[in-house]
Protein backbone atom coordinates (compact mmCIF):
# COMPACT_ATOMS: atom_id res chain seq x y z
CA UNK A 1 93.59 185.55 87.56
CA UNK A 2 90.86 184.87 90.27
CA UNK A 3 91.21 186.30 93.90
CA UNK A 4 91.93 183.02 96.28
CA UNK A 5 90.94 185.59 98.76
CA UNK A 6 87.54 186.19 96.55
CA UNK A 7 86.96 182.58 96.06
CA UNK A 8 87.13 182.01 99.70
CA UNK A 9 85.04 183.97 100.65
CA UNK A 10 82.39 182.56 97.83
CA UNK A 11 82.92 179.33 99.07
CA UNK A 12 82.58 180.88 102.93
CA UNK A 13 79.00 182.57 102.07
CA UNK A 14 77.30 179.67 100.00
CA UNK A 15 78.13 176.96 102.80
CA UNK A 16 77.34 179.85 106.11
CA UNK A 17 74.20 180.59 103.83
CA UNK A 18 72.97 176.78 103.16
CA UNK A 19 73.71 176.09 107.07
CA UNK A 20 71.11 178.74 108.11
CA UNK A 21 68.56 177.85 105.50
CA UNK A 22 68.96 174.46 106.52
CA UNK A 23 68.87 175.20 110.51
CA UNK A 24 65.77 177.36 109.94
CA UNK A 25 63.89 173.93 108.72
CA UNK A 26 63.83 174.57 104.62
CA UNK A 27 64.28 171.39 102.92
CA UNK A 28 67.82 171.31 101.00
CA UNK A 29 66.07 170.63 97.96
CA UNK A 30 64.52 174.15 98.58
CA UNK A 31 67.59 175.94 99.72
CA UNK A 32 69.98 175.17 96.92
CA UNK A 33 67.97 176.57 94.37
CA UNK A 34 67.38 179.82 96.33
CA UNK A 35 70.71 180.09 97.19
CA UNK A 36 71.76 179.59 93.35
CA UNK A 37 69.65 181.95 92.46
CA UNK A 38 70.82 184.29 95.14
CA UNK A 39 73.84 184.40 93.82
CA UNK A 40 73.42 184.75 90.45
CA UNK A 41 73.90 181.09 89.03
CA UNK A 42 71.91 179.65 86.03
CA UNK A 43 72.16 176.00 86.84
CA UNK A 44 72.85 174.24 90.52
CA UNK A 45 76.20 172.68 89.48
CA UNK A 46 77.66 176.26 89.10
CA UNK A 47 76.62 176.19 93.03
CA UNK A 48 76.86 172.83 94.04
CA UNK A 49 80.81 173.90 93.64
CA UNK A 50 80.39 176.25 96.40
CA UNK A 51 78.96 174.56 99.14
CA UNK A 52 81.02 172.18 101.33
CA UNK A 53 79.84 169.18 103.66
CA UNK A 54 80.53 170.77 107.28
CA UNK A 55 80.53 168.86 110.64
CA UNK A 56 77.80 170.79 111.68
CA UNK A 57 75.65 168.86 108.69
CA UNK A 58 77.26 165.57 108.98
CA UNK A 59 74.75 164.06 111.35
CA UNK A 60 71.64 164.94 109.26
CA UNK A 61 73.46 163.58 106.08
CA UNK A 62 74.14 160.25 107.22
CA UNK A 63 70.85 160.26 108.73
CA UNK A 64 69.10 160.77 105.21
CA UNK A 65 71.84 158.67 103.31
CA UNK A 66 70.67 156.00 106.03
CA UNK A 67 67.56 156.04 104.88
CA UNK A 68 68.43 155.29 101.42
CA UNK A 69 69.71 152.32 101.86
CA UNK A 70 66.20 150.33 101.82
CA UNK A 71 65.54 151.87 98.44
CA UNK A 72 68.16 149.56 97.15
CA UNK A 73 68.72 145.92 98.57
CA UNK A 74 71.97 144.42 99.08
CA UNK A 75 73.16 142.36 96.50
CA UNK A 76 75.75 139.76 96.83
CA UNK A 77 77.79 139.03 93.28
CA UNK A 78 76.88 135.67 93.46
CA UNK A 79 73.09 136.47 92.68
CA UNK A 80 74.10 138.73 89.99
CA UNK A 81 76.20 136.02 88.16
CA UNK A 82 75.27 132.58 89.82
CA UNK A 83 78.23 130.06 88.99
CA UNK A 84 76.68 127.23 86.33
């Protein structure tokens, strides 16, 4: 049977780690993988469990998600399936 204890403080290190990585200006596409492989994981789902979205990230997330949205145009249903 697994700590909760042990597992808290998992999930404490991989999010206080990713924060600082982040803060010191490495690209979260860099950190993850460092900090997966920092902690032993084979594959970034193993760490992806780990990590947590914290108010002190929120900002810069829903700046980049922002961003995202002119990748992909709105689409009303009616374009998709246009009544005959």
């Amino acid at each position: 049977m697994k700590s909760k204890r042990l597992d808290f403080i998992r999930h404490s290190f991989c999010t206080l780690s990713l924060n600082r990585m982040l803060d010191s200006g490495m690209d979260l596409y860099v950190a993850v993988p460092v900090l997966a492989s920092y902690v032993g994981h084979v594959n970034l789902t193993d760490t992806e469990r780990y990590i947590h979205l914290t108010e002190h990230g929120y900002d810069e997330f829903v700046r980049r998600e922002g961003a995202l949205k002119t990748l992909i145009p709105e689409v009303d249903v009616y374009e998709l399936f246009p009544i005959k």
